[in-house]
C-alpha atoms as a PDB file:
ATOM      1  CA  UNK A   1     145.362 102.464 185.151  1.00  0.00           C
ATOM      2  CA  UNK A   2     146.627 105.642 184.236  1.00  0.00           C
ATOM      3  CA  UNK A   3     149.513 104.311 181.573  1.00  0.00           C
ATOM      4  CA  UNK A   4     146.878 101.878 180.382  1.00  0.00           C
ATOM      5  CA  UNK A   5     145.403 103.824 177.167  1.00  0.00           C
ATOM      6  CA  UNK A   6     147.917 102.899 174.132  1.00  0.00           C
ATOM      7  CA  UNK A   7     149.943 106.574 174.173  1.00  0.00           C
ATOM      8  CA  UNK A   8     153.030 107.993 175.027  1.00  0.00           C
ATOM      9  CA  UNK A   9     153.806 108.647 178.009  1.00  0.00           C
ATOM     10  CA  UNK A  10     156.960 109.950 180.394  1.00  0.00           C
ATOM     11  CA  UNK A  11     157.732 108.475 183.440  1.00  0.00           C
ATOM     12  CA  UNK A  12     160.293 109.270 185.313  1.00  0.00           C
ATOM     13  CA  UNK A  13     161.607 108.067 189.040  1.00  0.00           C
ATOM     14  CA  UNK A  14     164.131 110.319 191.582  1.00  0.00           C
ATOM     15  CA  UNK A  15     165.330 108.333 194.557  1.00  0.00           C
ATOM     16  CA  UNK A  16     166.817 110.895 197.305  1.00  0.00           C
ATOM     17  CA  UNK A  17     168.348 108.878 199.135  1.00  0.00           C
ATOM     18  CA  UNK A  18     169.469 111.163 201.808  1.00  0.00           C
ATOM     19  CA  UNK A  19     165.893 111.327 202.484  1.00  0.00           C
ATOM     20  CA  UNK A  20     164.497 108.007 201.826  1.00  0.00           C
ATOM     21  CA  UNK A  21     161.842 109.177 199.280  1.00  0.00           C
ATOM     22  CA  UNK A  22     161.213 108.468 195.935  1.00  0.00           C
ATOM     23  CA  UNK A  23     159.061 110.532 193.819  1.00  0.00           C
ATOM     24  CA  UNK A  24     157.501 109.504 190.627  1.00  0.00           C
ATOM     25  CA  UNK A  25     156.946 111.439 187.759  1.00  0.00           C
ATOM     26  CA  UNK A  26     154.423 110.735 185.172  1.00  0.00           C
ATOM     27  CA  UNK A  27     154.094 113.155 181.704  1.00  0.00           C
ATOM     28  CA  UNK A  28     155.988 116.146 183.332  1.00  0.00           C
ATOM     29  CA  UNK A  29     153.718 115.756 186.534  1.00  0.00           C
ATOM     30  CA  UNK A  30     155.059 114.604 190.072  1.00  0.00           C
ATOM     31  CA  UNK A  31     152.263 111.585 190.875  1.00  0.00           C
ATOM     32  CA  UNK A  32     153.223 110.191 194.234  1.00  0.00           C
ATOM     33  CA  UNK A  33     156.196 110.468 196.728  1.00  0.00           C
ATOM     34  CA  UNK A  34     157.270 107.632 198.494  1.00  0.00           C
ATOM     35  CA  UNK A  35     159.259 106.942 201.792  1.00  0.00           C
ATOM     36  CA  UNK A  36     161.338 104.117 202.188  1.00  0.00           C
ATOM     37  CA  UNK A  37     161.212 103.400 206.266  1.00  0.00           C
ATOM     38  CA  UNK A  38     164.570 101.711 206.986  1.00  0.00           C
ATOM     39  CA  UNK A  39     166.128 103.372 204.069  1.00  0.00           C
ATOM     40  CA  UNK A  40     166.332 102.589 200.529  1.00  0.00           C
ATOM     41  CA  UNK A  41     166.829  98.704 199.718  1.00  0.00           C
ATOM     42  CA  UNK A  42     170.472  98.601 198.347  1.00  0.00           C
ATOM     43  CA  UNK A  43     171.083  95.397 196.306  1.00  0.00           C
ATOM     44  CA  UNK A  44     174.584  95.596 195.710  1.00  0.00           C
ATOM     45  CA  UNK A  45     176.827  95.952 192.242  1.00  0.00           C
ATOM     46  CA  UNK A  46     176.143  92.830 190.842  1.00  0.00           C
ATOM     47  CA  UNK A  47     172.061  92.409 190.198  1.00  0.00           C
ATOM     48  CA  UNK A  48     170.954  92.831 187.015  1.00  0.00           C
ATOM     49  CA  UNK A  49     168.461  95.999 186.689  1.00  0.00           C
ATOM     50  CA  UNK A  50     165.023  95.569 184.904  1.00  0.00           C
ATOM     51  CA  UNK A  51     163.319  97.847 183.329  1.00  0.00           C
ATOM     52  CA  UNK A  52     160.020  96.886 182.227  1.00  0.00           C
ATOM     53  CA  UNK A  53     159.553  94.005 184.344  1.00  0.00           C
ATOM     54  CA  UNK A  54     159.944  92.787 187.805  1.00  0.00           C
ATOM     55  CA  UNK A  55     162.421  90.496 188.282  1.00  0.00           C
ATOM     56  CA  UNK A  56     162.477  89.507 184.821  1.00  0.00           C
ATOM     57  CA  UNK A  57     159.521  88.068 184.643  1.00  0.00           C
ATOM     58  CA  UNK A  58     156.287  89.367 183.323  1.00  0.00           C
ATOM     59  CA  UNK A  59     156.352  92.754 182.601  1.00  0.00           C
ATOM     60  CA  UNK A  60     154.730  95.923 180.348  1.00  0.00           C
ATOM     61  CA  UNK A  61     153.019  95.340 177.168  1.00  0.00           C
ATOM     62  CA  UNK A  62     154.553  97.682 175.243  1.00  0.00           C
ATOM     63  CA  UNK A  63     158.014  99.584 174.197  1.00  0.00           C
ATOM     64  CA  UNK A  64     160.395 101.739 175.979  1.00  0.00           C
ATOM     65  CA  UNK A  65     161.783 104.768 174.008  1.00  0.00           C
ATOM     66  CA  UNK A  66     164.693 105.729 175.820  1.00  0.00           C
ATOM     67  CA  UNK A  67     165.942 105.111 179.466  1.00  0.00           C
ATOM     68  CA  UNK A  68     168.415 107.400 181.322  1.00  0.00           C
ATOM     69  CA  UNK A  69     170.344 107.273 184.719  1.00  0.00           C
ATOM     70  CA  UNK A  70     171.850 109.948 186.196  1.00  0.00           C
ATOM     71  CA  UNK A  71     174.207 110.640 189.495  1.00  0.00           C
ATOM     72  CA  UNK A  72     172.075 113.651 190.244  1.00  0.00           C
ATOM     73  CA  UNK A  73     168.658 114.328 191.562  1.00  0.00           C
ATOM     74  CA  UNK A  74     166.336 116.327 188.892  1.00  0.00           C
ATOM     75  CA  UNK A  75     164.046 119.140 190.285  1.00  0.00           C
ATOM     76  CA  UNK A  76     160.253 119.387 189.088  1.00  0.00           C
ATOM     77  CA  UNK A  77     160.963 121.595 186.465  1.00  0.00           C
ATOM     78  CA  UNK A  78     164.160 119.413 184.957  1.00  0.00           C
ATOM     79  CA  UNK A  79     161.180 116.491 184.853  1.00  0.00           C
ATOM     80  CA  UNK A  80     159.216 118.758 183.321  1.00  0.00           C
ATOM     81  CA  UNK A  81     161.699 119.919 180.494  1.00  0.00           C
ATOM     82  CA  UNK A  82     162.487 116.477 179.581  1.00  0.00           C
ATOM     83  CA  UNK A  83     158.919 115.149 179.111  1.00  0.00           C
ATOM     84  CA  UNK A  84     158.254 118.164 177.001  1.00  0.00           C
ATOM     85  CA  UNK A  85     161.481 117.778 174.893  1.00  0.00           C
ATOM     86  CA  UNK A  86     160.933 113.336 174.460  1.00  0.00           C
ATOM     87  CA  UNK A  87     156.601 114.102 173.650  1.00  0.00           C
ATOM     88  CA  UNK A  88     157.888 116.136 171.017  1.00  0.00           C
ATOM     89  CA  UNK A  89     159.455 113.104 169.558  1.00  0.00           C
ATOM     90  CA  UNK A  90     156.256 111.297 169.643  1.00  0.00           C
ATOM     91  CA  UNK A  91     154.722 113.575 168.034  1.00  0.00           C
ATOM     92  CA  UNK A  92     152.486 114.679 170.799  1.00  0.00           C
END
């Protein structure tokens, strides 16, 4: 797939949920927008959040640099200035 090649790489989700859609970032690029029919699932306060995995079980081979959440949506270019800022980190 297209993470499947042993590099960095930025990936970033932005759930508007005014509009049911998520769109998914990957290395500064929007890859594919998605619309939740019926709305977004909402799983209430208390279930635990995995990143990595789904539902704790299996999961990515691999490491995760650095997660953020945040109460806003982020444009195309925000996405884009934080995957240049972190692959400067990597050395990329």
């Amino acid at each position: 797939g297209i993470l499947n090649n042993n590099i960095f790489h930025h990936v970033a989700f932005v759930i508007n949920e005014a509009n049911n859609i998520q769109n998914v970032y990957v290395d500064g690029q929007l890859y594919y927008t998605y619309t939740f029919f019926g709305g977004i699932p909402s799983y209430g306060t208390n279930t635990p959040l995995y990143i990595g995995s789904r539902n704790g079980s299996g999961g990515m081979i691999g490491t995760v640099g650095d997660i953020r959440i945040y109460s806003t949506l982020l444009n195309d270019i925000e996405i884009a200035t934080i995957y240049n800022y972190q692959k400067s980190r990597y050395g990329l």
